[in-house]
Structures are given as C-alpha cells and as structure tokens.
C-alpha atoms as a PDB file:
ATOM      1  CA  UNK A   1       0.000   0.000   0.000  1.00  0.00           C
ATOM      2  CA  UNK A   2       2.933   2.208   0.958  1.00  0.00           C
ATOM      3  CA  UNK A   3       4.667   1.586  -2.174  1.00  0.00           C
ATOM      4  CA  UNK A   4       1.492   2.374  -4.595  1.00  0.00           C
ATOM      5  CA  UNK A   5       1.132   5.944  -2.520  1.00  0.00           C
ATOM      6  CA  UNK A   6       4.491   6.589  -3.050  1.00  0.00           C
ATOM      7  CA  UNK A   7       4.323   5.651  -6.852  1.00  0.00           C
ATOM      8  CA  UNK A   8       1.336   8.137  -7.137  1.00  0.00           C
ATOM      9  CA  UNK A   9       3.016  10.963  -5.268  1.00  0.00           C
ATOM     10  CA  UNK A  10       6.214  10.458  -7.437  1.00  0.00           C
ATOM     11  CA  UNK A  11       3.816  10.479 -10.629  1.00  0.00           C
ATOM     12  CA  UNK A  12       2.231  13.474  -9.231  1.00  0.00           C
ATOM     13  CA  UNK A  13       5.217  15.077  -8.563  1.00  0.00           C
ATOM     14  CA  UNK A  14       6.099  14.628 -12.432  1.00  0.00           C
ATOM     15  CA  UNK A  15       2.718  15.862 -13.708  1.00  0.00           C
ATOM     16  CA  UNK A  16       3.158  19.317 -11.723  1.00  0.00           C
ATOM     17  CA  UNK A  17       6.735  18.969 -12.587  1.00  0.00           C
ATOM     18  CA  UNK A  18       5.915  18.802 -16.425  1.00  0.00           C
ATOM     19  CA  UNK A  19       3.072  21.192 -16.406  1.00  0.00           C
ATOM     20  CA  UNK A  20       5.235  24.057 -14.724  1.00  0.00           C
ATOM     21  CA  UNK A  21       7.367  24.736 -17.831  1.00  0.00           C
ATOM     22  CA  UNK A  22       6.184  28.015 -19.801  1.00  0.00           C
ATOM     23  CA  UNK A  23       6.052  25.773 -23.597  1.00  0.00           C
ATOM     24  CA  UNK A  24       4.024  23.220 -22.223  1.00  0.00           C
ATOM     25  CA  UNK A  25       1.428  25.891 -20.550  1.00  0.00           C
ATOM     26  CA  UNK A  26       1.251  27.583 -23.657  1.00  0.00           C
ATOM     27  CA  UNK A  27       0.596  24.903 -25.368  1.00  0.00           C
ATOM     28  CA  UNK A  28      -2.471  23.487 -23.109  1.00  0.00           C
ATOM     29  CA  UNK A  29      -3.579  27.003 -22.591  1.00  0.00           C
ATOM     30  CA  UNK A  30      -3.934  27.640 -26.450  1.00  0.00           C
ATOM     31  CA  UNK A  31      -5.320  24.062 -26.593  1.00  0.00           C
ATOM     32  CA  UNK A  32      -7.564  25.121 -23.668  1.00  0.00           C
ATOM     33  CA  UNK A  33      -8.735  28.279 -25.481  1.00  0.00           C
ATOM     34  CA  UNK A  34      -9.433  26.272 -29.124  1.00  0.00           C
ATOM     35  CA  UNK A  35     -11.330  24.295 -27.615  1.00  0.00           C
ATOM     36  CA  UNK A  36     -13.766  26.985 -26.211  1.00  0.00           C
ATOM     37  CA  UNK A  37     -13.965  28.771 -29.124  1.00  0.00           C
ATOM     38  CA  UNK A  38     -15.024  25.089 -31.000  1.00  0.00           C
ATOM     39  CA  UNK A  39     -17.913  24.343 -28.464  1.00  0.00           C
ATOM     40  CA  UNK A  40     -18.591  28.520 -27.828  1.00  0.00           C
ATOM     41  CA  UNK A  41     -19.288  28.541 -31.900  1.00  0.00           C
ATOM     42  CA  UNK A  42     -21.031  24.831 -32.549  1.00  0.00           C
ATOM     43  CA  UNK A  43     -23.446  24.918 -29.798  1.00  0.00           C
ATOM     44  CA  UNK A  44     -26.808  26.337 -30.157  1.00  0.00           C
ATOM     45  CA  UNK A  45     -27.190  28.540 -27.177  1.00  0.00           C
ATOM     46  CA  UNK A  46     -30.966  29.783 -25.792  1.00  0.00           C
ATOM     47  CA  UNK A  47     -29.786  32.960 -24.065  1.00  0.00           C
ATOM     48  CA  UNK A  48     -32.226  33.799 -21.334  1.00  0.00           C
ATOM     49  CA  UNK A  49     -33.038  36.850 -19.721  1.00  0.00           C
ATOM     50  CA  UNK A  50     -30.083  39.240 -21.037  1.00  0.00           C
ATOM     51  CA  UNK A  51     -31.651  42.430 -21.606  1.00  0.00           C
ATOM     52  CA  UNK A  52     -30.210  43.973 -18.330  1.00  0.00           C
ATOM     53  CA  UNK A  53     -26.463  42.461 -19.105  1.00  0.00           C
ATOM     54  CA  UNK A  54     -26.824  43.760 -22.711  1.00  0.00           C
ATOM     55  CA  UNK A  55     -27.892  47.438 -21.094  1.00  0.00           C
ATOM     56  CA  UNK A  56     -24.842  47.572 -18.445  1.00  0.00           C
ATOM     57  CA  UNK A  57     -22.027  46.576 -21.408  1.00  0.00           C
ATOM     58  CA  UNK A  58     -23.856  49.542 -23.629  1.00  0.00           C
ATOM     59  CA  UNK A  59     -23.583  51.712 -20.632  1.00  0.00           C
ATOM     60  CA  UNK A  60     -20.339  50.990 -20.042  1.00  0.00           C
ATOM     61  CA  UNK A  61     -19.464  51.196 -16.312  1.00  0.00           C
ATOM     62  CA  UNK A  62     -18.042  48.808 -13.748  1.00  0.00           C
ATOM     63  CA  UNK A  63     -19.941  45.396 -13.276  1.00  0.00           C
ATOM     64  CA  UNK A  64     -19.413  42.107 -11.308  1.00  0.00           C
ATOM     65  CA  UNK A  65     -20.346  38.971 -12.798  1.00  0.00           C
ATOM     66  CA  UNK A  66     -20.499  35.992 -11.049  1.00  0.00           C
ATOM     67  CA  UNK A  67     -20.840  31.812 -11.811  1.00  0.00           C
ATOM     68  CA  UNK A  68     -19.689  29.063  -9.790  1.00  0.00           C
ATOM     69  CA  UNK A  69     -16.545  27.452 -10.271  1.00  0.00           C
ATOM     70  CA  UNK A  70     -18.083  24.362 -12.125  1.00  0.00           C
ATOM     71  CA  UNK A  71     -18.688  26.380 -14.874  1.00  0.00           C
ATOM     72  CA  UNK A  72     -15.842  27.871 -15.788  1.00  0.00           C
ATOM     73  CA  UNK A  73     -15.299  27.111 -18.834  1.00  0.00           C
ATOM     74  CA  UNK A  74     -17.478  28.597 -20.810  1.00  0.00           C
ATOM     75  CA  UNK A  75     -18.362  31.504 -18.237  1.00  0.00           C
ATOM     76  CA  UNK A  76     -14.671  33.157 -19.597  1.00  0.00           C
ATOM     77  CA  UNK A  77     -16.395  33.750 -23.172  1.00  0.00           C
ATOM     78  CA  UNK A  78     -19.666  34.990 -22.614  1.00  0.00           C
ATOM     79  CA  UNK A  79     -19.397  38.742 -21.850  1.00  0.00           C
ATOM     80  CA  UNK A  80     -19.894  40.647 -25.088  1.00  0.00           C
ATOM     81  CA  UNK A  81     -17.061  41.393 -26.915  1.00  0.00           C
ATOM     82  CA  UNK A  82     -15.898  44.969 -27.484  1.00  0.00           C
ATOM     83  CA  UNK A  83     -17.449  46.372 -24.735  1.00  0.00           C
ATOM     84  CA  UNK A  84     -15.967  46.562 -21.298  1.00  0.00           C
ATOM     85  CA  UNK A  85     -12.263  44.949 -20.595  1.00  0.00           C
ATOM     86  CA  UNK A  86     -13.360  41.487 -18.745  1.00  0.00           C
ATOM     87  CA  UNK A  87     -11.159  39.921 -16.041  1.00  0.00           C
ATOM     88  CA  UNK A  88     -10.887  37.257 -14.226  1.00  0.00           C
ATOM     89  CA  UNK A  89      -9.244  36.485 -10.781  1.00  0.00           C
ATOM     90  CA  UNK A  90      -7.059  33.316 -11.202  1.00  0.00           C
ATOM     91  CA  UNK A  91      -5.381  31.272  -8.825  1.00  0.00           C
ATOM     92  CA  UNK A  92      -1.589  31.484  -8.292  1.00  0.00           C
ATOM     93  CA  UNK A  93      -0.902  27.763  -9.122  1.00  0.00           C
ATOM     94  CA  UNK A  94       0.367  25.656 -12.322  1.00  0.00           C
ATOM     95  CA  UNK A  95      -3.912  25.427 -13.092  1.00  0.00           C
ATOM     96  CA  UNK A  96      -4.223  28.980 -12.903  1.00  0.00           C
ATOM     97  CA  UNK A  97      -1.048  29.493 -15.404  1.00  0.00           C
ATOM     98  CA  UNK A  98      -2.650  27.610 -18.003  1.00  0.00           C
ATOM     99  CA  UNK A  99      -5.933  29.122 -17.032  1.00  0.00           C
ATOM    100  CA  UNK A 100      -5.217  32.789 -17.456  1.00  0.00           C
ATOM    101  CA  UNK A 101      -3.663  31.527 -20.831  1.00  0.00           C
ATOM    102  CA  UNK A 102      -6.940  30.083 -22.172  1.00  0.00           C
ATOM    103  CA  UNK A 103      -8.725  33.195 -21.104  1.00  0.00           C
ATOM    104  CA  UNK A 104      -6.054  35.777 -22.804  1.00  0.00           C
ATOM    105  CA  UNK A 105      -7.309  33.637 -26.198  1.00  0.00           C
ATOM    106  CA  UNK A 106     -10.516  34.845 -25.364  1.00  0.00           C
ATOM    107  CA  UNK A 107      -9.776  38.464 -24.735  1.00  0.00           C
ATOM    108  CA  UNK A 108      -9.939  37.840 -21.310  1.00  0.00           C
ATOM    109  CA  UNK A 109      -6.973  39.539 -18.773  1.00  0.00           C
ATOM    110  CA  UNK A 110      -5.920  37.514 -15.788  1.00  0.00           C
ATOM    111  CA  UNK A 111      -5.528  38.878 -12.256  1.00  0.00           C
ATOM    112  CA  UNK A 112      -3.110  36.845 -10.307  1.00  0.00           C
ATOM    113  CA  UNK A 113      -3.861  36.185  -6.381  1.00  0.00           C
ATOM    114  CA  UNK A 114      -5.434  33.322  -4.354  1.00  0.00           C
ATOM    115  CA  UNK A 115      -7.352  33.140  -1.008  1.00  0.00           C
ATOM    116  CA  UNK A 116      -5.318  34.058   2.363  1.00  0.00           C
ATOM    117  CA  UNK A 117      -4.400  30.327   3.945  1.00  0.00           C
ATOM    118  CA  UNK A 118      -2.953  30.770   7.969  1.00  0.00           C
ATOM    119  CA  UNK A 119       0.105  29.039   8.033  1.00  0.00           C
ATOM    120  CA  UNK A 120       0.908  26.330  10.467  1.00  0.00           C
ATOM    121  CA  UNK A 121       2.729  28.768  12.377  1.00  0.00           C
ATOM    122  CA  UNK A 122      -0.696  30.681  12.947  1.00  0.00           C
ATOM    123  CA  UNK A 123       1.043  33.422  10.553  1.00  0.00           C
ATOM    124  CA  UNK A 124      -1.248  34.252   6.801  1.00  0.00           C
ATOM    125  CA  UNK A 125      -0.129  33.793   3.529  1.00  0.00           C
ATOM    126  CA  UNK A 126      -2.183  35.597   1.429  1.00  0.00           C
ATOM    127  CA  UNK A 127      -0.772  34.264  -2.060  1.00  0.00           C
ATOM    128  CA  UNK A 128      -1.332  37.774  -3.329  1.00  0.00           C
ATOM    129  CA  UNK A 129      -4.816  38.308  -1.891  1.00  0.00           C
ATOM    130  CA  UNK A 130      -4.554  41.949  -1.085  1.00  0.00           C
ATOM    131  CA  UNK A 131      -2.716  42.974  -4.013  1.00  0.00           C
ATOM    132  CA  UNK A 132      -4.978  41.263  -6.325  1.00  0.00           C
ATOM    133  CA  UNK A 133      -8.209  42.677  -4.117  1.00  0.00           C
ATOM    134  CA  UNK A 134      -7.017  45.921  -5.344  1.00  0.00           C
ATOM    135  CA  UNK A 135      -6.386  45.134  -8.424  1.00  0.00           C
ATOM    136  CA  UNK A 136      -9.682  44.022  -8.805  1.00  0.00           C
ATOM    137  CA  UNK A 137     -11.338  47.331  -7.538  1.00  0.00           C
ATOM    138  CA  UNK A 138      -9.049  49.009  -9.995  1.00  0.00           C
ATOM    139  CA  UNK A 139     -10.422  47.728 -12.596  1.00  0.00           C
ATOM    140  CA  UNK A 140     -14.104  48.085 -11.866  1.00  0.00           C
ATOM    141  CA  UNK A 141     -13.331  51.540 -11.043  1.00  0.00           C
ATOM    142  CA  UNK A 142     -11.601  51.800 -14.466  1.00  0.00           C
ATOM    143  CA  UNK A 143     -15.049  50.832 -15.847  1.00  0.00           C
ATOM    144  CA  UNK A 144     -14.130  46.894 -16.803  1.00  0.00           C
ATOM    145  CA  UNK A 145     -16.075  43.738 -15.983  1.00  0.00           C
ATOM    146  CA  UNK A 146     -14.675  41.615 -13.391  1.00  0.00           C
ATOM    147  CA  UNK A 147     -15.701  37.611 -13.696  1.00  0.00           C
ATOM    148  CA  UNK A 148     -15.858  36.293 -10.058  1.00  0.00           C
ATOM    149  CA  UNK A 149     -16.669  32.724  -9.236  1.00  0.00           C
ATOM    150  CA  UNK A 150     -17.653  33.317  -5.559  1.00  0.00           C
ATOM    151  CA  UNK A 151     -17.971  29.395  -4.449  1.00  0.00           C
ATOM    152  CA  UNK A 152     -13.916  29.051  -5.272  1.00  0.00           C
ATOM    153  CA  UNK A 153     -11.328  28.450  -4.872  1.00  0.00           C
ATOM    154  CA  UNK A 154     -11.735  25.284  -3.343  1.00  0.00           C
ATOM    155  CA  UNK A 155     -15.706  25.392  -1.945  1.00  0.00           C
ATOM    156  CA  UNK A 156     -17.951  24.554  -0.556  1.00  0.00           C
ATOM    157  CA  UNK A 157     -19.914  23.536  -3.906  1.00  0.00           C
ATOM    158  CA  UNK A 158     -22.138  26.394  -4.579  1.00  0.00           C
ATOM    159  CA  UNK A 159     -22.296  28.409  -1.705  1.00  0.00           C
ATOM    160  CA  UNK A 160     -21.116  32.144  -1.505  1.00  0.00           C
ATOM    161  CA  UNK A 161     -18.458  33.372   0.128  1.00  0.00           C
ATOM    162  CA  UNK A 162     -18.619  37.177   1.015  1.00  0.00           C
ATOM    163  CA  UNK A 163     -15.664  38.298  -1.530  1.00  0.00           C
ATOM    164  CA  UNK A 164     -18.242  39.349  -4.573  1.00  0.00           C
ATOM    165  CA  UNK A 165     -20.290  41.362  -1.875  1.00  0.00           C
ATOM    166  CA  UNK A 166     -17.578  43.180  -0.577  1.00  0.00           C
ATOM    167  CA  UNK A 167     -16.331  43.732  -4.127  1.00  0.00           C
ATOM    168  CA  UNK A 168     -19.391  45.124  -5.176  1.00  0.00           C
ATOM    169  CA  UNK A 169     -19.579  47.584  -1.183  1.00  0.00           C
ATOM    170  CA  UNK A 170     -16.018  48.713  -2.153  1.00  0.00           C
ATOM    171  CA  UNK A 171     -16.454  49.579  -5.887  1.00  0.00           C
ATOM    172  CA  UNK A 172     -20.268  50.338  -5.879  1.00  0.00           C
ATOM    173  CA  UNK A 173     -20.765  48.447  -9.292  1.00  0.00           C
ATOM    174  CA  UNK A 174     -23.992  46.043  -9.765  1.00  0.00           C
ATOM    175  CA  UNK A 175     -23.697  42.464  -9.447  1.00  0.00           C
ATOM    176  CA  UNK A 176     -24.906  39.767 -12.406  1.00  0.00           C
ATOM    177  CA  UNK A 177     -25.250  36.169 -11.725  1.00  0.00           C
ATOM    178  CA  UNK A 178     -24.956  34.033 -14.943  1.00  0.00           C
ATOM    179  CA  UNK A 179     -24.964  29.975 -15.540  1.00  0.00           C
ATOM    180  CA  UNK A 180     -25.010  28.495 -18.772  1.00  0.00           C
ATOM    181  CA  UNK A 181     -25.534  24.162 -19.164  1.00  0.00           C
ATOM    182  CA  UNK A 182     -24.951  21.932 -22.030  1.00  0.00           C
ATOM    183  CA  UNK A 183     -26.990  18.894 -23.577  1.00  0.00           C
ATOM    184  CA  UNK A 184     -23.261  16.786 -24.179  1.00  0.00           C
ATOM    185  CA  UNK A 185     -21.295  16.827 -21.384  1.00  0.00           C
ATOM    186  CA  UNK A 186     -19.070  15.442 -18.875  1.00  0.00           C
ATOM    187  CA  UNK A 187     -19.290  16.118 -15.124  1.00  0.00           C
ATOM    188  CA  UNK A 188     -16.661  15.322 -13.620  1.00  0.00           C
ATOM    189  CA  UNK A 189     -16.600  13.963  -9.375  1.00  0.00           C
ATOM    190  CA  UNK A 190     -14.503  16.666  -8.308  1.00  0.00           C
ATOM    191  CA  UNK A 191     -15.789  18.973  -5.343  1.00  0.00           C
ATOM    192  CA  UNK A 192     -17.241  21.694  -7.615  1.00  0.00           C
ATOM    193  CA  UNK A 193     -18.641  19.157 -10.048  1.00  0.00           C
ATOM    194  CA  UNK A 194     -16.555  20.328 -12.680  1.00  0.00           C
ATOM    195  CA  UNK A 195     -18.763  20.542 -16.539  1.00  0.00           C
ATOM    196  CA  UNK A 196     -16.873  19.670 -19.689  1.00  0.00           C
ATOM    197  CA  UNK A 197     -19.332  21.346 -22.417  1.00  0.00           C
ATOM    198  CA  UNK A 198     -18.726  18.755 -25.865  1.00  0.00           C
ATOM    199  CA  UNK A 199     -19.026  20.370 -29.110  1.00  0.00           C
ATOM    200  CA  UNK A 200     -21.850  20.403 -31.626  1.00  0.00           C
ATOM    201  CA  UNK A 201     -24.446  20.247 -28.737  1.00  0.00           C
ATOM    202  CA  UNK A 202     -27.343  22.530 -27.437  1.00  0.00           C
ATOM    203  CA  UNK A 203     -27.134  24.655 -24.480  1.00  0.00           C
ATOM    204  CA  UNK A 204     -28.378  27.492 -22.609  1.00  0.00           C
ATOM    205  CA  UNK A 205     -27.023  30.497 -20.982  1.00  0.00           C
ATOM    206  CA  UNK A 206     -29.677  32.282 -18.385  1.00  0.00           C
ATOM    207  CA  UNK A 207     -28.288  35.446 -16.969  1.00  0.00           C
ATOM    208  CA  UNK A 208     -29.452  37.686 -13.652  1.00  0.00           C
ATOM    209  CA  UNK A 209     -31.226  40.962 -13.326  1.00  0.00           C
ATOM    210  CA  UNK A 210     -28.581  43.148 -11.582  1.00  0.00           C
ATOM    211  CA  UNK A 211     -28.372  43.426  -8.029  1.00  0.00           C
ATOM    212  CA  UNK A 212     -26.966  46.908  -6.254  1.00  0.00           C
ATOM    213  CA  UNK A 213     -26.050  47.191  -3.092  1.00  0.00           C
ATOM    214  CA  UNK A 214     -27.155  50.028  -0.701  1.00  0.00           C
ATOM    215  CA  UNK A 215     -24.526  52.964   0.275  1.00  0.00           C
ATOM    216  CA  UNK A 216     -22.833  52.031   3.409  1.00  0.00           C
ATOM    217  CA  UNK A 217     -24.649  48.759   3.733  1.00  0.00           C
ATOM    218  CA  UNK A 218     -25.320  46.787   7.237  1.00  0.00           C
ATOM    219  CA  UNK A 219     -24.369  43.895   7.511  1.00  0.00           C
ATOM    220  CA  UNK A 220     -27.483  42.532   7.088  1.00  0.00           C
ATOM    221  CA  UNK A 221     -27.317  44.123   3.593  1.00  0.00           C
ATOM    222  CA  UNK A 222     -24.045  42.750   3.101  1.00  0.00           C
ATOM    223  CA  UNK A 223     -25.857  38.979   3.979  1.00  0.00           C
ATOM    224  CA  UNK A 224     -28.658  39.682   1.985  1.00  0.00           C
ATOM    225  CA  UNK A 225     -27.177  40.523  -1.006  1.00  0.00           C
ATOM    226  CA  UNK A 226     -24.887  37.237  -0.356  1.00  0.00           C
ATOM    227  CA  UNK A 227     -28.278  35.175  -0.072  1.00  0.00           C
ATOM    228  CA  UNK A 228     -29.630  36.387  -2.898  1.00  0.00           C
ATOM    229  CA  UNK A 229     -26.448  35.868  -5.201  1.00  0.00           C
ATOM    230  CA  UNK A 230     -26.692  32.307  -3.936  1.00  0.00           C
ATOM    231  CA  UNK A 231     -30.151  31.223  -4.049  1.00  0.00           C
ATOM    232  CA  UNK A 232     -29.979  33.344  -7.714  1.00  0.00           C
ATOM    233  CA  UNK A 233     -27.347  30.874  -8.895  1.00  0.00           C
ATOM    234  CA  UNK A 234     -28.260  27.615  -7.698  1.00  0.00           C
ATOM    235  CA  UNK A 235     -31.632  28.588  -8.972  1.00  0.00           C
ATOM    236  CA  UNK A 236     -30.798  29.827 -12.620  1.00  0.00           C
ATOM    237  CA  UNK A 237     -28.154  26.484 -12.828  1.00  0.00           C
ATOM    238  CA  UNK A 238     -31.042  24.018 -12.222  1.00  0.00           C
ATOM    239  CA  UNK A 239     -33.273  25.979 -14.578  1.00  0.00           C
ATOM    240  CA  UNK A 240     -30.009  25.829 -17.334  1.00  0.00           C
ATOM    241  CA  UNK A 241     -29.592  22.180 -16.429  1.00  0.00           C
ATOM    242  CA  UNK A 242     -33.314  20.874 -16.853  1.00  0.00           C
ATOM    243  CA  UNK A 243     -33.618  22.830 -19.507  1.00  0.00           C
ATOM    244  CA  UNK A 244     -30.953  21.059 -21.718  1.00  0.00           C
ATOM    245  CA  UNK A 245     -32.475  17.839 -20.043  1.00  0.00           C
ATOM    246  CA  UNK A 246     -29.665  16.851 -17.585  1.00  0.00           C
ATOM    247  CA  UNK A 247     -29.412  15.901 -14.066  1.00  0.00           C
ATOM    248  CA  UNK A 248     -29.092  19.368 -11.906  1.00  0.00           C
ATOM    249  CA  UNK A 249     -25.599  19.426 -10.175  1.00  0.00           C
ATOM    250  CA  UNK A 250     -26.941  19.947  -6.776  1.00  0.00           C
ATOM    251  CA  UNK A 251     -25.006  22.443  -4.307  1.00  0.00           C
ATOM    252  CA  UNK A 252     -23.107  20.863  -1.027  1.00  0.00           C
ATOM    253  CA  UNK A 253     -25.066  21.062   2.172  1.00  0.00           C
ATOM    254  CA  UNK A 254     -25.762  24.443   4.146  1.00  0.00           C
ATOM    255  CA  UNK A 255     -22.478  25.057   6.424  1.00  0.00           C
ATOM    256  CA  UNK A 256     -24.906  24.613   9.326  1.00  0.00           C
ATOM    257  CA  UNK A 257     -25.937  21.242   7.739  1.00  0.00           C
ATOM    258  CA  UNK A 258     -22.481  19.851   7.398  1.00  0.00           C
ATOM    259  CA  UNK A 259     -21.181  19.397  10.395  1.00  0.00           C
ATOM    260  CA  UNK A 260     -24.442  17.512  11.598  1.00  0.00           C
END
C-alpha cells in the first residue's frame, strides 16, 4: 500500500513537474482556449433573460459577474465582446497558469492572487490576496467587468463566500449572476462538479437581473445581497440544467448542515 502511494506521489510530482514549464502551458492554454472557441461557436445557445447584461455593457461602467466554479469554462467567453475589458481572478498555481492563458485567447486579462491560507505557524499567507483585491477594484473603477466565481477556490460547492459582496460595497458596481448548461457533457466527481461542455451540442445560458447594493450597507445588507447571489445561482443552474435535459448538479449542504 505504501509503495502504490508513493508511486502516485512520485507520478504526481512529475505531472506538476511537467506542467510548470512556460512551452508546455502555452501549449495546453492555447489548446484550452481552441477548444472553447469550438464548443462557444457549434453549440446552439438559448440565451435567457439578457436584456439587463446587454444594457450595463452599452452603458459601459463597472460590473461584477459571477458563476460558480463548475462552470468555468465557458463563463470566460460569454461577456460581449468589445465592450468593457473582462477579467478574471485566477489562482496562483500551475492550473491557474494555463488558465489565465486560455482566457487571454478569449480576450480575457488575468488577475493573479489566491485566497489568504494561515500558516501552520498561525502566521497568513495571502498568495497575493490583497494585491490582487485591489487590483480588482481598480479595474471596476476603471469601468471593466470583473468575472468572479464566488464558491472558489476550493468550496464549498455552490455556496457564496462574502468576496463578490464586498467587491461590489467597495467599488459600488452592480452584481450579475450568470450559468449556462450543455446537452453533451461530462461532469466530472470533483468537489465543484466540474462541466466539460462537448461540441456540436445545445445549451443554454440564463443570466441575472442586476443586483446593487445600498450605500454604506449593514451587515445585514451585506448577507442579503450574499443570499440572494446564492439562491440566484443555484436557482438559474437548475433551470439551465433541466432545460438542456440533464441531471441538476446539486449544491453541497448548508455550512450549518455539514457538520451535523
């Protein structure tokens, strides 16, 4: 047993290993974005609801928009192009790398930064948190789109964490939830039920009336808005799902509900 661990940490070791060097990233990346742009451009899509998106990106103007992390994918393509610069917040890891590649295919920039971890000395190591945080309300301030996926980056399964809402408190710019599903896919078991959308398929793509914050909300504004970002998406993802006639990806339990 101790010998087949060690055999799949050394073959671990070798994937990350591989993966780290700048040709083969830019390699998977571009793969990564071709790949996109095959399934963005062979797929019927049913796009629901997007008059109030379509209004913000002719305004111009800051925005939020936000998906869980299972779908994105496809989430990276779907803001209109030559409108507002869209970014995305991308983890500082080998994933992210080839990540931010695949989105830069799609017009998409990359800000670099991770969630603060506490250390095992009790110190944090923010991976960049703070510096990407403001990079982030730079750029909504500079009137681009920011693409947030608010359930990353490693869960709980679609439930919000509070880092779109204070976003949106700091910068004042609405929030959109959007979900999109697929006919042919693959889910894979991972904790966010990762979708791979196939090609040639039908799909749909449901997007949120905005939501604005009060000025210097409460915290029971601050919750509110965080409830209603994540009953919006779970809601709008089964609708996306059943509507392209696949099993709903259901969200993990309440926090309350898991440790029971």
């Amino acid at each position: 047993m101790l010998d087949v661990r060690r055999r799949s940490g050394q073959q671990q070791d070798m994937a990350r290993s591989v993966l780290s060097f700048t040709p083969v990233q830019i390699a998977l990346g571009a793969l990564m974005g071709g790949y996109m742009s095959l399934v963005q451009h062979t797929t019927r899509w049913d796009v629901r609801r997007s008059e109030a998106m379509r209004e913000i990106a002719a305004r111009g103007g800051g925005a939020i928009g936000a998906f869980w992390h299972g779908r994105l994918l496809m989430s990276i393509a779907l803001w209109p192009p030559r409108t507002q610069q869209p970014a995305i917040l991308v983890s500082r890891s080998v994933d992210g790398d080839i990540i931010a590649r695949a989105a830069a295919h799609h017009k998409v920039a990359g800000i670099r930064g991770s969630t603060r971890k506490r250390r095992r000395d009790g110190t944090l190591d923010d991976k960049g948190a703070m510096s990407a945080y403001r990079a982030m309300v730079r750029h909504i301030e500079e009137g681009g789109v920011m693409a947030i996926t608010p359930d990353g980056p490693k869960g709980p399964r679609m439930r919000v964490t509070p880092g779109a809402i204070r976003l949106a408190e700091a910068t004042g710019a609405p929030l959109l939830a959007v979900t999109w599903s697929i006919r042919w896919r693959k889910v894979f078991n991972s904790w966010d039920r990762f979708v791979l959308p196939f090609p040639f398929s039908r799909g749909v793509i449901i997007w949120s009336e905005p939501y604005h914050l009060p000025e210097n909300p409460t915290a029971d504004d601050r919750e509110a808005a965080r409830i209603w970002l994540e009953e919006t998406l779970i809601a709008l993802t089964r609708e996306a799902d059943m509507a392209c006639g696949v099993e709903p990806v259901e969200p993990a339990p309440p926090a309350g509900a898991r440790g029971a």
